[in-house]
N, C-alpha and C. Protein backbone atom coordinates (compact mmCIF):
# COMPACT_ATOMS: atom_id res chain seq x y z
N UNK A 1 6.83 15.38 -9.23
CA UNK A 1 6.68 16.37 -8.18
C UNK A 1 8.05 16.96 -7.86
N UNK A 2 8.00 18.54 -7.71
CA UNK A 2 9.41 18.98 -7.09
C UNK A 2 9.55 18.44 -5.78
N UNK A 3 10.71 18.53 -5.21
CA UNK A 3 11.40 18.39 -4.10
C UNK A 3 10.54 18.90 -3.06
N UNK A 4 10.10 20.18 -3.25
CA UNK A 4 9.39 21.17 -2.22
C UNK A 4 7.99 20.40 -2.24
N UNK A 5 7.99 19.96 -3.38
CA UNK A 5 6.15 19.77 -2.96
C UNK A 5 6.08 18.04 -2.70
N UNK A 6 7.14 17.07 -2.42
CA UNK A 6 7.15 16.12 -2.00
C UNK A 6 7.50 16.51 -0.59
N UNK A 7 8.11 17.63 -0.04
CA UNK A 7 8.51 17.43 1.28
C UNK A 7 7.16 18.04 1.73
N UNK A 8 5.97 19.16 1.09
CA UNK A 8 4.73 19.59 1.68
C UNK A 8 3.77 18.56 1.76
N UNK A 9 3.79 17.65 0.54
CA UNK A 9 3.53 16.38 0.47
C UNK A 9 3.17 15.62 1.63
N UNK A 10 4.44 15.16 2.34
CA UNK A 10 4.52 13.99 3.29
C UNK A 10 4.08 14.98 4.76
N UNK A 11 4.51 16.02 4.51
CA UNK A 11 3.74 16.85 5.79
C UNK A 11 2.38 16.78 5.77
N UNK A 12 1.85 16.95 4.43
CA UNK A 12 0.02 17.03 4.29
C UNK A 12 -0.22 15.51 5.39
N UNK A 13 0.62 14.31 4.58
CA UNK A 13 0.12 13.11 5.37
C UNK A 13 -0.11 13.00 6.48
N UNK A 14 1.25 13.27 7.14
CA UNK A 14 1.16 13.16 8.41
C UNK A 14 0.71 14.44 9.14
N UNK A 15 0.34 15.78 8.95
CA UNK A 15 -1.37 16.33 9.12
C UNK A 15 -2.34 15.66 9.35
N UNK A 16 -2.10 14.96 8.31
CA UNK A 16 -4.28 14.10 8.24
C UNK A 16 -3.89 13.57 9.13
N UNK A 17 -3.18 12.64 9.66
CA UNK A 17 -2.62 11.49 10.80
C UNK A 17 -3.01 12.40 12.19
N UNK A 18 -2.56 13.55 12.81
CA UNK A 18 -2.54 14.35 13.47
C UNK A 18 -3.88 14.62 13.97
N UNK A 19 -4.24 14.92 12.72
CA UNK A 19 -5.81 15.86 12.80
C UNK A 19 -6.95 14.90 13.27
N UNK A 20 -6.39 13.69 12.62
CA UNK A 20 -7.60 12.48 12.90
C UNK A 20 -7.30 11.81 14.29
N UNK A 21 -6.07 11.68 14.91
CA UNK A 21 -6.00 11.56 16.19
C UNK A 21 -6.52 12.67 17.20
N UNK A 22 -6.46 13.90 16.88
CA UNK A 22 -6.81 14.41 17.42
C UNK A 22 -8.42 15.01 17.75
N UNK A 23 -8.73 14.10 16.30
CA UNK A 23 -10.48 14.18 16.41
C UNK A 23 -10.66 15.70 15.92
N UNK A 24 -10.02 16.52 14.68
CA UNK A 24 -10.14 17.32 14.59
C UNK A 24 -10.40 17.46 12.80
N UNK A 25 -11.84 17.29 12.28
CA UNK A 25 -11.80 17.24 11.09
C UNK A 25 -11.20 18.11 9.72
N UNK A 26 -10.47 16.93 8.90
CA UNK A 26 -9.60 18.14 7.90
C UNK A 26 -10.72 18.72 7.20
N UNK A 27 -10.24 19.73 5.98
CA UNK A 27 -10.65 20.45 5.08
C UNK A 27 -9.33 20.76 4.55
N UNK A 28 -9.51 21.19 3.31
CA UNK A 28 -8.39 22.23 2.61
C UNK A 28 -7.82 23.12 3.57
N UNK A 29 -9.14 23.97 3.93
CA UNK A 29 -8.66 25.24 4.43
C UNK A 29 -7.34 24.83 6.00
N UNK A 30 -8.34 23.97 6.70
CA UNK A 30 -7.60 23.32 8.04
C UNK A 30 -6.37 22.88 7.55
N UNK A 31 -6.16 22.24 6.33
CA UNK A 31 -4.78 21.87 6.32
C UNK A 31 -3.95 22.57 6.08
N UNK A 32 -4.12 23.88 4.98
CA UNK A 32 -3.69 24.53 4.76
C UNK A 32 -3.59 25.89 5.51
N UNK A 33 -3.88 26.19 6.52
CA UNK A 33 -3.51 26.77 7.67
C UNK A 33 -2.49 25.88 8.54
N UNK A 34 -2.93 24.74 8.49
CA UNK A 34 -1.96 23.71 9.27
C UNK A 34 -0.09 24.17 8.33
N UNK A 35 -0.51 23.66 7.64
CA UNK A 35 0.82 23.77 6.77
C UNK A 35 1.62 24.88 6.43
N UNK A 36 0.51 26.00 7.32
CA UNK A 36 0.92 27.38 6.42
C UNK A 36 1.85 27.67 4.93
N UNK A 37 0.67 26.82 4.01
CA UNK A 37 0.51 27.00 2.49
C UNK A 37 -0.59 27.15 1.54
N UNK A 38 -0.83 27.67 0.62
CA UNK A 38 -1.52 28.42 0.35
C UNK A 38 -2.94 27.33 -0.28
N UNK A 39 -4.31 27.02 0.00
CA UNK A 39 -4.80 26.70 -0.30
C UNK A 39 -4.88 25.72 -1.57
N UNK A 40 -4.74 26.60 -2.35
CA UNK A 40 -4.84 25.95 -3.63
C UNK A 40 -3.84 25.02 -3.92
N UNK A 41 -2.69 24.98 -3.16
CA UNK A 41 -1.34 24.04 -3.38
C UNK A 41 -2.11 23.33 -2.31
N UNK A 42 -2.57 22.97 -1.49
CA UNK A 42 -3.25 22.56 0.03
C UNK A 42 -4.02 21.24 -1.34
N UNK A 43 -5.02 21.39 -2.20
CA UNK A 43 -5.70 20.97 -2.60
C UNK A 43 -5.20 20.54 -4.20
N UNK A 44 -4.25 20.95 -4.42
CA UNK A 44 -3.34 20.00 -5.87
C UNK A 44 -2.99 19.22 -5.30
N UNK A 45 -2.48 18.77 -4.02
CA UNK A 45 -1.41 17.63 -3.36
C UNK A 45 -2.26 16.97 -3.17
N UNK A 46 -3.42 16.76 -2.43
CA UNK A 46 -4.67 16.35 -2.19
C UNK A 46 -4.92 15.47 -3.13
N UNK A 47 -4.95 16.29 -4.84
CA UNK A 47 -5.27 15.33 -5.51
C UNK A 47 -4.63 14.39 -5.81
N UNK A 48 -3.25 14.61 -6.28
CA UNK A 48 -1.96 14.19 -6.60
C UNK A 48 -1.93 12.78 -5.65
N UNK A 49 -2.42 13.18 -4.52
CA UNK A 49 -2.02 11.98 -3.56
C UNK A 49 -3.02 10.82 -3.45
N UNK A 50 -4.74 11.45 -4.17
CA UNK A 50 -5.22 10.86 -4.26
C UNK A 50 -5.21 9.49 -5.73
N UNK A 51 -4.44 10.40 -6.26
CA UNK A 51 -4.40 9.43 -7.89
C UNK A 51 -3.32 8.07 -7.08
N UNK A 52 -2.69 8.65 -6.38
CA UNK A 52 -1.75 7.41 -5.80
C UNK A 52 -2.48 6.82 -4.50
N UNK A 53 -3.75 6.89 -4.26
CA UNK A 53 -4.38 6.05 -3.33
C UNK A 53 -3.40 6.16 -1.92
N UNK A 54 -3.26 7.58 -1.92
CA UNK A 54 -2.89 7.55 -0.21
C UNK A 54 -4.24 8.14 0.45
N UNK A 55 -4.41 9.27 -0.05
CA UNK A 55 -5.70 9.76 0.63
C UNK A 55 -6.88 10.03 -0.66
N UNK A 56 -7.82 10.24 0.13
CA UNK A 56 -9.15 10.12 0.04
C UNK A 56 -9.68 11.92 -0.23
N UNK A 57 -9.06 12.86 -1.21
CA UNK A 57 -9.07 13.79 -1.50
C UNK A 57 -10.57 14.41 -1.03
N UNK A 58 -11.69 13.58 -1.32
CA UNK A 58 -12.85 14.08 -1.85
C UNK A 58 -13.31 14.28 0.31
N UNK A 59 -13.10 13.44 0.93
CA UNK A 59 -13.16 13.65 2.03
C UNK A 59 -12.21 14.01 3.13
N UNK A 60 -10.53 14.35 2.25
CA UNK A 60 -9.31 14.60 3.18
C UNK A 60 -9.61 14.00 4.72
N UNK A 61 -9.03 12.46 3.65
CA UNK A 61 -8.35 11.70 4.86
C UNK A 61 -7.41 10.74 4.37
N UNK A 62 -6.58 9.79 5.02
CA UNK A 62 -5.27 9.11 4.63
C UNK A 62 -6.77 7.75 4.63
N UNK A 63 -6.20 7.32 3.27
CA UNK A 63 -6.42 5.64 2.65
C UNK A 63 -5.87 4.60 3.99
N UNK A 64 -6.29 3.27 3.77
CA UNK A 64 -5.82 2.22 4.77
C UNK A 64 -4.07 2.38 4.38
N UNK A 65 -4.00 2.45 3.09
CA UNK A 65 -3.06 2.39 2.23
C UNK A 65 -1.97 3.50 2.56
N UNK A 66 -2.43 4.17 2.78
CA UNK A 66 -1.05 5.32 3.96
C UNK A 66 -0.92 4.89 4.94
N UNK A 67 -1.88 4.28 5.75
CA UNK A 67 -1.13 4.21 6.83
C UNK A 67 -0.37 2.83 7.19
């Protein structure tokens, strides 16, 4: 991963963290308005993060294992 997309990366995380305290369910789109970045990068990281068992891509949320 570049630099840029490890630092959008750890922002996605702690998003989901945010969103789920706040009782406010993610999506792509929600995060990626959150992040103001563009969808489709919203949902490569997603996966990316899911191959490493932080989150749960298919339902965007953080694994026990992130947090």
């Amino acid at each position: 991963m570049k630099h840029e997309d490890e630092q959008l990366a750890l922002c996605l995380l702690e998003t989901l963290y945010d969103l789920a305290r706040a009782d406010i369910p993610a999506t792509p789109e929600v995060l990626a308005e959150w992040l103001e970045a563009p969808e489709s990068q919203v949902q490569g990281l997603l996966t990316r993060l899911d191959a490493q068992a932080l989150v749960d891509a298919a339902h965007c949320r953080l694994t026990a294992f992130a947090l």
